[in-house]
Protein backbone atom coordinates (compact mmCIF):
# COMPACT_ATOMS: atom_id res chain seq x y z
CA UNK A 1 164.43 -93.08 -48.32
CA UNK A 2 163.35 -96.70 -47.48
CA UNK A 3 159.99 -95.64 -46.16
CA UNK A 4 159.66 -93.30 -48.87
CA UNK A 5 160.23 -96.76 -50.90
CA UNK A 6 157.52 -98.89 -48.81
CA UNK A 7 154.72 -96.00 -49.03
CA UNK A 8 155.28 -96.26 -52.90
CA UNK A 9 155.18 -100.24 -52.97
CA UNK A 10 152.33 -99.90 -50.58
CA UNK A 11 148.95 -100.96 -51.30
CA UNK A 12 147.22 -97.49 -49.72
CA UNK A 13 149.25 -95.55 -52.72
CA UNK A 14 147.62 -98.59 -54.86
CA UNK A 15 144.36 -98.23 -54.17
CA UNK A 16 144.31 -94.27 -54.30
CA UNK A 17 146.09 -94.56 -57.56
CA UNK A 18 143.30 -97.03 -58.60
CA UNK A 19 140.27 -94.85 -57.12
CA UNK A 20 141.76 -92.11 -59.09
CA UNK A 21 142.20 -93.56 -62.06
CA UNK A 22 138.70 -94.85 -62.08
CA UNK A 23 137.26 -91.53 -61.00
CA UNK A 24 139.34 -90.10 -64.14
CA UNK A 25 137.48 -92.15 -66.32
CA UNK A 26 134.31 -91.56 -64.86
CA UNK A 27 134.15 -87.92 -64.87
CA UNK A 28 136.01 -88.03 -68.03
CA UNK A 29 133.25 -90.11 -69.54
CA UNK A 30 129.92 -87.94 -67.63
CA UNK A 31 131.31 -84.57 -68.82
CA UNK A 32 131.49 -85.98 -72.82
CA UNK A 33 128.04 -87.09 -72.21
CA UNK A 34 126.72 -84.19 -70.43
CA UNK A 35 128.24 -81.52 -73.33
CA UNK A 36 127.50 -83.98 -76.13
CA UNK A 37 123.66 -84.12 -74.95
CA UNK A 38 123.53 -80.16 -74.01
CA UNK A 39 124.69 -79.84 -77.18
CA UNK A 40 121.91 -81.31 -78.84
CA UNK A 41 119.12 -79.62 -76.52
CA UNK A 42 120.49 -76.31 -76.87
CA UNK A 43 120.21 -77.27 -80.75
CA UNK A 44 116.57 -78.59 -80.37
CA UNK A 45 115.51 -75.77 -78.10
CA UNK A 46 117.49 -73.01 -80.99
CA UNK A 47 115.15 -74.86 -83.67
CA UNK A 48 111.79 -74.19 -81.61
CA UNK A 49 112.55 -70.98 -80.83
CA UNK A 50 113.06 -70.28 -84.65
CA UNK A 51 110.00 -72.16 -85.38
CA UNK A 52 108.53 -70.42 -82.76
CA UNK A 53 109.35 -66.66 -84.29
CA UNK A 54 108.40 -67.70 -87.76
CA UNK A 55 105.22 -69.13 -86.80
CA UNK A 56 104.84 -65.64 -84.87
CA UNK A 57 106.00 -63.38 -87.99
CA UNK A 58 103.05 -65.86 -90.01
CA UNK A 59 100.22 -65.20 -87.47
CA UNK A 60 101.15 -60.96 -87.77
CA UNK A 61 101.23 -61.53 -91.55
CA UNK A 62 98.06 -63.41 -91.39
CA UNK A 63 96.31 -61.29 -89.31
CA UNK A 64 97.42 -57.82 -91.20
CA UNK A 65 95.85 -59.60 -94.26
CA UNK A 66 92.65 -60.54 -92.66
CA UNK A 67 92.53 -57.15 -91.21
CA UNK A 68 93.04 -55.21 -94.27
CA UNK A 69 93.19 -57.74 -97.63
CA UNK A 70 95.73 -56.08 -98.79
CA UNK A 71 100.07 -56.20 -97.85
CA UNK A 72 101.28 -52.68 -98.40
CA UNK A 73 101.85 -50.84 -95.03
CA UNK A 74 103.53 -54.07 -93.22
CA UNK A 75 106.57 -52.76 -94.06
CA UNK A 76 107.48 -50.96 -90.66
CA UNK A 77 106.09 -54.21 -88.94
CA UNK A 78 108.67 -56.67 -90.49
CA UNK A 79 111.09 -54.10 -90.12
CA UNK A 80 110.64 -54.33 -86.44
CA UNK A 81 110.31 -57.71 -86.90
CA UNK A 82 113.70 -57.96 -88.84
CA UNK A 83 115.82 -55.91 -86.44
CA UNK A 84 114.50 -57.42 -83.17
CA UNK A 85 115.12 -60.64 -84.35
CA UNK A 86 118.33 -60.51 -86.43
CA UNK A 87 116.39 -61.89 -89.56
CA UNK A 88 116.10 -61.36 -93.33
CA UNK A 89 112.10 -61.71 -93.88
CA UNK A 90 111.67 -61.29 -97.86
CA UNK A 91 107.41 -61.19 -98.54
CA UNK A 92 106.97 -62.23 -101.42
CA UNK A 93 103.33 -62.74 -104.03
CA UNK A 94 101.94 -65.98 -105.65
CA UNK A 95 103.80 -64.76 -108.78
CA UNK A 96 107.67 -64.77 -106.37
CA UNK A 97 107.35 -60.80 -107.16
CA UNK A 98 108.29 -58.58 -103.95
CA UNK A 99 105.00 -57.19 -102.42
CA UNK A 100 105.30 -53.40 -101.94
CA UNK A 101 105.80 -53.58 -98.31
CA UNK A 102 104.93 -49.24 -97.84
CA UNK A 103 101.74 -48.07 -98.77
CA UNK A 104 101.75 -46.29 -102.45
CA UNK A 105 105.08 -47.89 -103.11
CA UNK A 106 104.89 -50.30 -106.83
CA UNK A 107 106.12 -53.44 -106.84
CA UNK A 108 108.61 -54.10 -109.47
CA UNK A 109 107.07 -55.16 -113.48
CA UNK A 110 108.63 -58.44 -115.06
CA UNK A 111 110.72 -56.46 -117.20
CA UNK A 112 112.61 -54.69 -113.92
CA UNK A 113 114.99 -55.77 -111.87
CA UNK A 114 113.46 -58.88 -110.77
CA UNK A 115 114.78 -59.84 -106.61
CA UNK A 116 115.84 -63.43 -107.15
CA UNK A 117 113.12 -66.16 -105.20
CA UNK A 118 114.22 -68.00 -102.30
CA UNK A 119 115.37 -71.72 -103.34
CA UNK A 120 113.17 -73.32 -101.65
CA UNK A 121 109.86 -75.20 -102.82
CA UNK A 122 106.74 -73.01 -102.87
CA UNK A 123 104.58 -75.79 -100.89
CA UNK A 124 107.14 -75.62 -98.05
CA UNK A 125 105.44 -74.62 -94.76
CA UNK A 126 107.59 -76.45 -92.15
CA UNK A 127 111.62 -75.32 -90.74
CA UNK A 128 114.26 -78.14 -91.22
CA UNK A 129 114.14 -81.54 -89.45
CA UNK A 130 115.95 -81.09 -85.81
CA UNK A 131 119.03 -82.55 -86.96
CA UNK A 132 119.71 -79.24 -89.58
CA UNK A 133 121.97 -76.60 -87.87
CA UNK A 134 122.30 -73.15 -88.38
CA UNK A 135 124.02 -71.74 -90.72
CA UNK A 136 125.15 -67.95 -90.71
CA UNK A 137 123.27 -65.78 -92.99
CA UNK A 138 120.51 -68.54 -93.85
CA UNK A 139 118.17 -66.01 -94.25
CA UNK A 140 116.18 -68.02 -95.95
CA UNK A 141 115.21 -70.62 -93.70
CA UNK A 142 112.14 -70.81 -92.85
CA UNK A 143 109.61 -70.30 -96.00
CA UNK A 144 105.69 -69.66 -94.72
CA UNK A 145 102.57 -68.90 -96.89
CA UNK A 146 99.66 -66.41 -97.09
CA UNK A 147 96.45 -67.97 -97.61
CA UNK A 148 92.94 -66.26 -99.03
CA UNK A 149 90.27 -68.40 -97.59
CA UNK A 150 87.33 -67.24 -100.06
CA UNK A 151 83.95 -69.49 -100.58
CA UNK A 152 85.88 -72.47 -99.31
CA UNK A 153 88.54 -72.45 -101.08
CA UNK A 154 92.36 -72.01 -99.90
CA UNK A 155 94.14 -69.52 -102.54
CA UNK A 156 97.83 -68.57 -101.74
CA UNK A 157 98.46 -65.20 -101.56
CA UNK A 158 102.07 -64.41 -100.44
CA UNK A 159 104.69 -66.47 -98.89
CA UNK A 160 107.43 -64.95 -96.36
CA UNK A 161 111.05 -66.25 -96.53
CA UNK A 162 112.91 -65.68 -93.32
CA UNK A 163 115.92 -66.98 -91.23
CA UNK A 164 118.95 -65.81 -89.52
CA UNK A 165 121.09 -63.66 -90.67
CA UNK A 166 124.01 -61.33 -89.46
CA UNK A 167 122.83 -58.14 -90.34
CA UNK A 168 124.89 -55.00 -89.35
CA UNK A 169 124.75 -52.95 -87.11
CA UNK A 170 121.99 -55.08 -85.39
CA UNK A 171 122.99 -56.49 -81.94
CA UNK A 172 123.63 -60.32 -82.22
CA UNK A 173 122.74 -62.86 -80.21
CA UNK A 174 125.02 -64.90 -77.97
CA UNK A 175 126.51 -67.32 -79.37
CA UNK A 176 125.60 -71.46 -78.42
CA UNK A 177 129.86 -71.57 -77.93
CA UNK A 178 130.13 -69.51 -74.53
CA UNK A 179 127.41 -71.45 -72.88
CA UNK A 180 129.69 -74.86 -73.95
CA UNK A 181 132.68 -73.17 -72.62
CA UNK A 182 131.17 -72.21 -69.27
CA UNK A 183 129.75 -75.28 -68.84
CA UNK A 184 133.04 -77.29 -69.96
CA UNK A 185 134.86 -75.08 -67.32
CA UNK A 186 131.70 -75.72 -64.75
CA UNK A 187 132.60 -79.56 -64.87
CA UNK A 188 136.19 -79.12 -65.11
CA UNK A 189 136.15 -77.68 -61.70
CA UNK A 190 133.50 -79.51 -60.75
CA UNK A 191 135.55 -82.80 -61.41
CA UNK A 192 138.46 -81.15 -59.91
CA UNK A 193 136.82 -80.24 -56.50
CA UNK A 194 135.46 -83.89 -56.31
CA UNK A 195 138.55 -85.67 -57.55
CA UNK A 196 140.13 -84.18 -54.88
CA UNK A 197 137.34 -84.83 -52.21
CA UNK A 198 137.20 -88.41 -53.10
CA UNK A 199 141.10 -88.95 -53.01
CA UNK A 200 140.45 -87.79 -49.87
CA UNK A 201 138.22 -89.54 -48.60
CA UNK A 202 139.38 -93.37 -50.10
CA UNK A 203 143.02 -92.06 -48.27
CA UNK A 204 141.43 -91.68 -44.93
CA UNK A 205 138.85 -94.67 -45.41
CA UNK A 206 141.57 -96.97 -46.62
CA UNK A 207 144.08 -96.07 -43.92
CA UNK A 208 141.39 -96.96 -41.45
CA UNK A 209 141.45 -100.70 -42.87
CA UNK A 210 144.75 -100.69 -43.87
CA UNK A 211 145.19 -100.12 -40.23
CA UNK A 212 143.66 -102.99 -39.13
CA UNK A 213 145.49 -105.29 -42.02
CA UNK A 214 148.85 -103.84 -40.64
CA UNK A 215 147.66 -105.25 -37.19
CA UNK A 216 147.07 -108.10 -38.55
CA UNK A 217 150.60 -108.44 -40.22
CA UNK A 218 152.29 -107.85 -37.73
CA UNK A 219 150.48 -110.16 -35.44
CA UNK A 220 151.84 -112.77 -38.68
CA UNK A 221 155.01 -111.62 -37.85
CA UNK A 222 154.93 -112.05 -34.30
CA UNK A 223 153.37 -115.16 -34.60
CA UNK A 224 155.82 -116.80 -37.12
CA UNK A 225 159.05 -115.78 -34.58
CA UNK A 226 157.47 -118.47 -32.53
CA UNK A 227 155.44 -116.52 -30.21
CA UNK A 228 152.42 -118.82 -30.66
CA UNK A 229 149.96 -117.10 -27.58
CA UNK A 230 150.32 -114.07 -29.89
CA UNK A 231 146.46 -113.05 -31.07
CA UNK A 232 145.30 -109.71 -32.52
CA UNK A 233 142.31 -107.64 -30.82
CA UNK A 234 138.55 -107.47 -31.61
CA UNK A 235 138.82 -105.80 -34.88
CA UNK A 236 134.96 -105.14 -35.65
CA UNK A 237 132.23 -107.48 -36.97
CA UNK A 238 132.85 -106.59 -40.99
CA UNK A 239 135.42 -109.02 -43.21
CA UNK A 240 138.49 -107.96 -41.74
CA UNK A 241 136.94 -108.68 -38.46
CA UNK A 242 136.57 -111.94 -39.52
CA UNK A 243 139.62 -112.31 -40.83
CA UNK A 244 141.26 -111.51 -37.18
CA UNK A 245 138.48 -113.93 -36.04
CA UNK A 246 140.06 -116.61 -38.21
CA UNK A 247 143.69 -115.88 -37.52
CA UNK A 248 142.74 -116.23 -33.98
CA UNK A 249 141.18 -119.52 -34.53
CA UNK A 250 144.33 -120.86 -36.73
CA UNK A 251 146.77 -119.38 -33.81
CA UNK A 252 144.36 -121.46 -31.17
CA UNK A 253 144.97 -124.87 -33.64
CA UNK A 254 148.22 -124.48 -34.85
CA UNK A 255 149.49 -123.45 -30.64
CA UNK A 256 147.31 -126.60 -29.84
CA UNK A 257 149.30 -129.14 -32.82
CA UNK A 258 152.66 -127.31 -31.28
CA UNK A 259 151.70 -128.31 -27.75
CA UNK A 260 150.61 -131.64 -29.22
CA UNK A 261 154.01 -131.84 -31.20
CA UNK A 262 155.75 -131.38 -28.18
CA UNK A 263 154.36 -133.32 -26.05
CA UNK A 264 154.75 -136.26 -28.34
CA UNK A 265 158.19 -135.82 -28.67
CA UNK A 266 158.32 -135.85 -24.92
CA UNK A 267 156.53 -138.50 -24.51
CA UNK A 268 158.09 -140.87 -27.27
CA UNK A 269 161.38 -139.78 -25.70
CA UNK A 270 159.72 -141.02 -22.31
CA UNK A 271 158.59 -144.16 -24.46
CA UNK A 272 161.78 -144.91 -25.53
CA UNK A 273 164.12 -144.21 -22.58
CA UNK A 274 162.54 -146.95 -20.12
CA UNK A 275 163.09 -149.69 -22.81
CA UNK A 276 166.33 -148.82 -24.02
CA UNK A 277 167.89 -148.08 -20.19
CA UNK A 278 166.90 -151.78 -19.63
CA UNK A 279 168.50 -153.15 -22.55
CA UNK A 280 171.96 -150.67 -21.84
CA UNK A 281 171.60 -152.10 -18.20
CA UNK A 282 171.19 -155.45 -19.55
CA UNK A 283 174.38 -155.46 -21.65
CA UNK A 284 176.40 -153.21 -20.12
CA UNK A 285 176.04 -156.03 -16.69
CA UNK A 286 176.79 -159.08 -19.44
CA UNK A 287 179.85 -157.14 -20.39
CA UNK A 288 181.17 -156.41 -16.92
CA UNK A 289 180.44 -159.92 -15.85
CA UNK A 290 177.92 -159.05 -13.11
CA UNK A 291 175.70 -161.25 -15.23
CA UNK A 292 175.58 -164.50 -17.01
CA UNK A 293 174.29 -164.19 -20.76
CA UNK A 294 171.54 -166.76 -20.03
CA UNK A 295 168.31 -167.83 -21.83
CA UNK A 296 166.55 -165.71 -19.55
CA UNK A 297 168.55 -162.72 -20.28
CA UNK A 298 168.32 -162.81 -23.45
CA UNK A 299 164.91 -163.32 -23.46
CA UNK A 300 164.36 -160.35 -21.70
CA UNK A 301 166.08 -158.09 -23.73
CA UNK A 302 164.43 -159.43 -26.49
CA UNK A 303 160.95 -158.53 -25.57
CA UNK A 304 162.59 -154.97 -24.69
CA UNK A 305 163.53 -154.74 -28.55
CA UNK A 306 159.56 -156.13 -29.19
CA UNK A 307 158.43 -153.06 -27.29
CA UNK A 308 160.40 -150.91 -28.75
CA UNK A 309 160.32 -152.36 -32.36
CA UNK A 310 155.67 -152.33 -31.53
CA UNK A 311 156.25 -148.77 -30.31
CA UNK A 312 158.05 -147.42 -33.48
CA UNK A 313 155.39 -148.87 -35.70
CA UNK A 314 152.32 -147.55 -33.88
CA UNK A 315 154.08 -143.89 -33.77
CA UNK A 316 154.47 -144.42 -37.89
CA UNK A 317 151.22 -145.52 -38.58
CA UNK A 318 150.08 -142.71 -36.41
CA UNK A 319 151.99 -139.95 -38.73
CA UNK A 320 150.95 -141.88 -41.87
CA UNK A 321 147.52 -141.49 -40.57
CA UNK A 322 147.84 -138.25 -39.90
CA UNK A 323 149.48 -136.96 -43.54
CA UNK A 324 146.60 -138.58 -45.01
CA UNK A 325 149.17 -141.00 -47.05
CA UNK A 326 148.18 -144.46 -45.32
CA UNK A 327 146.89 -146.70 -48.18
CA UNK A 328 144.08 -149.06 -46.89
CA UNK A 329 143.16 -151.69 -49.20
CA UNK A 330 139.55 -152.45 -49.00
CA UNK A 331 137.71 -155.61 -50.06
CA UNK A 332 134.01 -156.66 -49.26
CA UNK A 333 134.00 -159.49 -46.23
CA UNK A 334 131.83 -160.08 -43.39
CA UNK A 335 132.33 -158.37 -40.37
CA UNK A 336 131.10 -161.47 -38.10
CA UNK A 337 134.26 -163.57 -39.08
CA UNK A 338 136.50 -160.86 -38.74
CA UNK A 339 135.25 -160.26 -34.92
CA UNK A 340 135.18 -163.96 -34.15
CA UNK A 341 138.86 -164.19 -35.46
CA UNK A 342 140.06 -161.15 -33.27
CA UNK A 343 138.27 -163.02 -30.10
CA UNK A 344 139.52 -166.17 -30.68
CA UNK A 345 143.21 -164.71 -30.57
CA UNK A 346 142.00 -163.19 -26.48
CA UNK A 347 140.82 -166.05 -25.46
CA UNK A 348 143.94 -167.94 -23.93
CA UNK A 349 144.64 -165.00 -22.22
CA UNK A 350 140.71 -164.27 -21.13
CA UNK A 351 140.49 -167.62 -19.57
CA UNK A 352 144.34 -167.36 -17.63
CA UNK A 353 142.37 -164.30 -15.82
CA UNK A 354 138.81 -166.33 -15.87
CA UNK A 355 137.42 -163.65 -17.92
CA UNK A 356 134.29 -164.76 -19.95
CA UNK A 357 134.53 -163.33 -23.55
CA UNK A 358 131.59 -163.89 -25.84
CA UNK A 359 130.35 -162.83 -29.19
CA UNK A 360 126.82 -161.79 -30.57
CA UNK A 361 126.88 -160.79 -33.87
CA UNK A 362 123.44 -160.56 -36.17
CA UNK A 363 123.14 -162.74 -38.98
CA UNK A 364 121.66 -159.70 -41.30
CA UNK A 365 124.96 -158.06 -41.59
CA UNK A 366 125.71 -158.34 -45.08
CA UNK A 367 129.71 -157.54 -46.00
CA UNK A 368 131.24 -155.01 -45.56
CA UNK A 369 134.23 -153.47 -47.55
CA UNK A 370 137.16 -152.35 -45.24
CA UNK A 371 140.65 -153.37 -45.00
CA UNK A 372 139.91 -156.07 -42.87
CA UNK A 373 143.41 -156.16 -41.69
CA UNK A 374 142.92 -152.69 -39.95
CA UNK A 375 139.29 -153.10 -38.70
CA UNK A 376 141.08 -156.29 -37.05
CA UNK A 377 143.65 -154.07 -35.94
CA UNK A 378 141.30 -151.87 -34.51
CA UNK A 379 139.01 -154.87 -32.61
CA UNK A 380 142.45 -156.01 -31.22
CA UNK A 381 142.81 -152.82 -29.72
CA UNK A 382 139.52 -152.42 -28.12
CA UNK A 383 139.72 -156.25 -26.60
CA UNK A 384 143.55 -155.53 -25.34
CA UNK A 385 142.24 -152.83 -23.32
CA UNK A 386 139.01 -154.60 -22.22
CA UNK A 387 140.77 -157.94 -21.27
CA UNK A 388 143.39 -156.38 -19.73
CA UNK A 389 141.02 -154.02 -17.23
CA UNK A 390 138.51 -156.91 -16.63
CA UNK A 391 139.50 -158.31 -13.29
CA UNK A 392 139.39 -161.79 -12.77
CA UNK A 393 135.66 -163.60 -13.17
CA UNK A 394 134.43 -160.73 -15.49
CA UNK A 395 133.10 -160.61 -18.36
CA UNK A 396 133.77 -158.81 -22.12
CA UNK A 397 131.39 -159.36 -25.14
CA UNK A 398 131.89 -158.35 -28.52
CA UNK A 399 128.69 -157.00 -30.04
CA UNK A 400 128.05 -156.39 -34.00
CA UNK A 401 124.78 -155.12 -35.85
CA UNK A 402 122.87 -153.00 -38.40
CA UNK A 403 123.37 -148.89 -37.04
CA UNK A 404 121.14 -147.72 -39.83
CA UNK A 405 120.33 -148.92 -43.59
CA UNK A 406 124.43 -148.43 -44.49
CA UNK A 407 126.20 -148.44 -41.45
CA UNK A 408 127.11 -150.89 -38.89
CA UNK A 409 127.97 -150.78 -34.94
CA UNK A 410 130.74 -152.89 -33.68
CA UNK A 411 131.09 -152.68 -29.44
CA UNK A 412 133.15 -154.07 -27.15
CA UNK A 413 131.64 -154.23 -23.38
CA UNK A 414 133.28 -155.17 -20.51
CA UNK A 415 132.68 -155.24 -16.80
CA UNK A 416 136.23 -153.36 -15.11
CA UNK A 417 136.27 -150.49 -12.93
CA UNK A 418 135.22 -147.79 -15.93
CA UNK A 419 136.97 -144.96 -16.54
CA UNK A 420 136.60 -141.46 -15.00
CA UNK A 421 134.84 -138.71 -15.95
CA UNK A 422 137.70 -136.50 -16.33
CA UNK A 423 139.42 -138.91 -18.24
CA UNK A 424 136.59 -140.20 -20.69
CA UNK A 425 136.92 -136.92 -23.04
CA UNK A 426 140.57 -136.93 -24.02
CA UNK A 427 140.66 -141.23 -23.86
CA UNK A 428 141.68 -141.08 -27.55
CA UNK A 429 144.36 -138.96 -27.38
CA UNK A 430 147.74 -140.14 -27.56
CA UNK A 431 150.23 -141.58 -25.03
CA UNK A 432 147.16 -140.99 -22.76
CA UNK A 433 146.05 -143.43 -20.26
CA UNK A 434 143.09 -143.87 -17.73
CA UNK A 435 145.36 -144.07 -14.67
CA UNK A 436 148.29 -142.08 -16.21
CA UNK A 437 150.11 -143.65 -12.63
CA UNK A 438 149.76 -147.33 -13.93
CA UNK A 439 153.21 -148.73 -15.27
CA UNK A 440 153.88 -150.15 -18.80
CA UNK A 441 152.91 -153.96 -16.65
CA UNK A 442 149.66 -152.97 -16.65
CA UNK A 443 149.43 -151.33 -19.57
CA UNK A 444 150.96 -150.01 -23.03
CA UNK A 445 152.13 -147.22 -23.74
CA UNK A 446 148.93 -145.33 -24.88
CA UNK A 447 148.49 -145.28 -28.63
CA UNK A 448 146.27 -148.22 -29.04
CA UNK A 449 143.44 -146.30 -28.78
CA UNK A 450 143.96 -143.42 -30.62
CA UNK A 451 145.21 -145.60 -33.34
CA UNK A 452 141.73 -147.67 -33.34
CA UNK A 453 140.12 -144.30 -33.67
CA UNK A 454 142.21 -142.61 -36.50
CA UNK A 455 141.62 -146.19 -38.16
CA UNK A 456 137.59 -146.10 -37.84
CA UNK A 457 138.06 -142.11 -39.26
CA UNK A 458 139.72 -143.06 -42.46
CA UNK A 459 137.11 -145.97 -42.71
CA UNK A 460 134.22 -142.96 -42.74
CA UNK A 461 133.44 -144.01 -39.51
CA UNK A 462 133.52 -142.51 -35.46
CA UNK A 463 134.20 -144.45 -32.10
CA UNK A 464 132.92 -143.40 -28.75
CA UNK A 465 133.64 -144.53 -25.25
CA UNK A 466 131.42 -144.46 -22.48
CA UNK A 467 131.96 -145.73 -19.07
CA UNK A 468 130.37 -145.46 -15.33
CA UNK A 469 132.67 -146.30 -12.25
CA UNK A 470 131.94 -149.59 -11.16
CA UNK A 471 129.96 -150.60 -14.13
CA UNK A 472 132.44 -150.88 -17.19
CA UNK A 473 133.19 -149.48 -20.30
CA UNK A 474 131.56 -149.43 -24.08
CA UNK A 475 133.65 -148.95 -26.71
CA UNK A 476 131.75 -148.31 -30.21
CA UNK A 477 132.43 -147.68 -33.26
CA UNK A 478 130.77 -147.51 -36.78
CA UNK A 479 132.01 -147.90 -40.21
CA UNK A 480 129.94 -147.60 -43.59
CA UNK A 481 129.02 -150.61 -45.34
CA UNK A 482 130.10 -149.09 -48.82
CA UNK A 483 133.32 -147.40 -48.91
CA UNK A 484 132.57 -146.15 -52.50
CA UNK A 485 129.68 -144.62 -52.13
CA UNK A 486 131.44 -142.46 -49.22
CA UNK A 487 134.27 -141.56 -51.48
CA UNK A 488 131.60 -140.52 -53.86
CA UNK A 489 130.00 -138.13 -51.57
């Protein structure tokens, strides 16, 4: 009963329902057309063939008159005439007197029984227009005229009135009906035998991609328990090829953002422990008096709160970055001052390691509108890193300049040991570091960088890193000079 409920909810019964209903309509609309117009051609063709006979029953008149110049003795001729086609044919004079139609035979005086003349007007030579129909007994249809072409001139002689007519005992013709009937019957089956070959074939066409939909809902299914390697076959190069194509390609990104999920969580957890062991250790020694709470005690927890307090802000501006919901607040200024204010805040610690940091900035910059306080952010990123992989008597130099007519290049150059090869492509990512062995002394805990680059992305911009062993690393990034015109486009 429940799959009896499902096939009737389904959309294969709702697409040969729809078929159906628009195959209904079609054949329901052809066959109106198709008896309407036979209709009219079998009257058009009734009219010519009526024209046809009258003209023929004029030329035999004509030609009997030529022949002889005189009427009498046609009789047996229309008579023939009359019962081959099923037609009254009246001959009448130029006076509307009956013309003896037998040879000897007088044609009735004024004062006798006078036959009645044909309503119709005397100059008439042509049938009805083609929209007239027959009527029964309109014997009197067509109305033709005997000419006597004498010295030039055109004198009427007779004139025949004919038409249809049921006369009995003559054998009548078949009526226009039974050839409508057998041809509303021919496309009643007709419709019939095709309705039922095209519900056939849009069942077994649509269960052949219905099949491949219900592969691809139940690799939905599949994939939404959790099984995230799930991914459906080739199915074919049309759309719902494609559409298997792209499901495969959102399983591949949203499996990647779950191993990325993950392996944030394990790594803040990672993060987190190291910092807050040391501050349990800490205080749980103060409290069983294997310690003195001293200046220096304290001071060390206290920069174990500062890590952890620097560590819980970079991990929210990363998710705010990442929902799209971080509100920068952009302003024009120049970029030089900005650059020379992030160097100046290095350079106590540049000189403690005799590092030699410079800047060489052009003077054709003109502003540029950022939020200075996160393209600062960024810079202090980029020098943290550089500074603090610069061995002693190296050098790092900040670099700033036109890219292109609307863009700048900011880069930050420094002389340490590089970074590998292996390394270079995923630099960016997060809690990832160039010697993943180095502790937190030498290093943070690997969101700097892909902080500075989510930064430079919502600034329009992209950062790059490259780096030979031995020879240092170049970090660069550009940002548009015009923030509204990016917007814009």
């Amino acid at each position: 009963m429940q799959r009896l409920k499902s096939w009737l909810s389904s959309l294969h019964l709702r697409l040969i329902v729809g078929f159906t209903l628009v195959l209904v309509v079609s054949l329901l609309g052809v066959s109106l057309y198709v008896r309407y117009a036979t209709e009219r051609e079998i009257e058009r063709y009734q009219q010519e063939v009526e024209q046809a006979r009258a003209e023929r029953i004029q030329w035999v008149v004509n030609q009997y008159y030529e022949n002889n110049k005189d009427l009498s003795g046609l009789g047996p001729t229309l008579e023939q005439a009359k019962w081959l086609y099923n037609w009254n044919i009246e001959l009448t004079d130029a006076n509307g007197m009956p013309v003896a139609l037998v040879s000897g035979q007088k044609t009735a005086s004024p004062t006798q029984d006078r036959r009645p003349v044909p309503a119709f007007d005397r100059d008439q030579n042509t049938s009805p227009g083609p929209g007239a129909r027959r009527i029964a007994g309109d014997g009197n249809r067509f109305r033709k005229h005997i000419y006597n072409l004498k010295d030039g001139d055109k004198n009427d002689v007779a004139s025949i009135a004919m038409g249809p007519a049921d006369i009995p005992g003559s054998v009548p013709e078949p009526p226009v009906s039974r050839l409508l009937a057998t041809l509303d019957a021919s496309l009643f089956w007709t419709g019939i035998a095709a309705g039922i070959a095209g519900i056939a074939l849009v069942s077994l066409l649509s269960r052949r991609a219905l099949l491949s939909i219900g592969v691809l809902r139940g690799a939905a299914r599949t994939f939404g328990s959790g099984q995230y390697s799930h991914r459906v076959p080739q199915l074919g190069t049309h759309e719902i090829g494609e559409l298997g194509a792209t499901f495969n390609s959102m399983a591949d990104d949203i499996q990647r953002a779950e191993r990325q999920r993950l392996n944030l969580m394990a790594d803040v957890a990672h993060e987190l422990r190291t910092p807050l062991s040391n501050i349990q250790g800490y205080v749980e020694a103060m409290k069983d008096g294997v310690i003195n709470p001293s200046d220096e005690t304290l001071e060390s927890i206290h920069q174990q709160v500062l890590q952890l307090n620097h560590l819980v802000e970079d991990v929210k501006l990363l998710s705010l970055l990442d929902a799209g919901v971080l509100r920068l607040n952009f302003e024009k200024a120049p970029i030089g001052d900005l650059l020379k204010r992030s160097a100046s805040g290095f350079t106590a610690k540049a000189r403690s390691k005799e590092i030699r940091l410079t800047t060489e900035i052009d003077e054709d910059i003109p502003p540029v509108r950022m939020d200075t306080a996160r393209i600062l952010q960024v810079v202090d990123n980029l020098l943290e890193n550089a500074v603090r992989h610069t061995p002693h008597g190296g050098e790092v130099t900040v670099r700033a300049g036109l890219y292109s007519t609307d863009e700048i290049f900011v880069t930050v150059e420094d002389t340490g040991d590089g970074i590998p090869n292996e390394v270079i492509d995923t630099i960016f990512d997060r809690f990832r570091r160039a010697d993943p062995a180095r502790t937190r002394a030498t290093g943070g805990a690997g969101l700097g960088l892909a902080i500075a680059k989510n930064l430079v992305e919502a600034h329009g911009g992209r950062i790059e890193a490259t780096t030979s062993l031995g020879g240092g690393t170049t970090f660069r990034f550009t940002i548009p000079t015009d923030q509204e015109r990016v917007s814009r486009d």
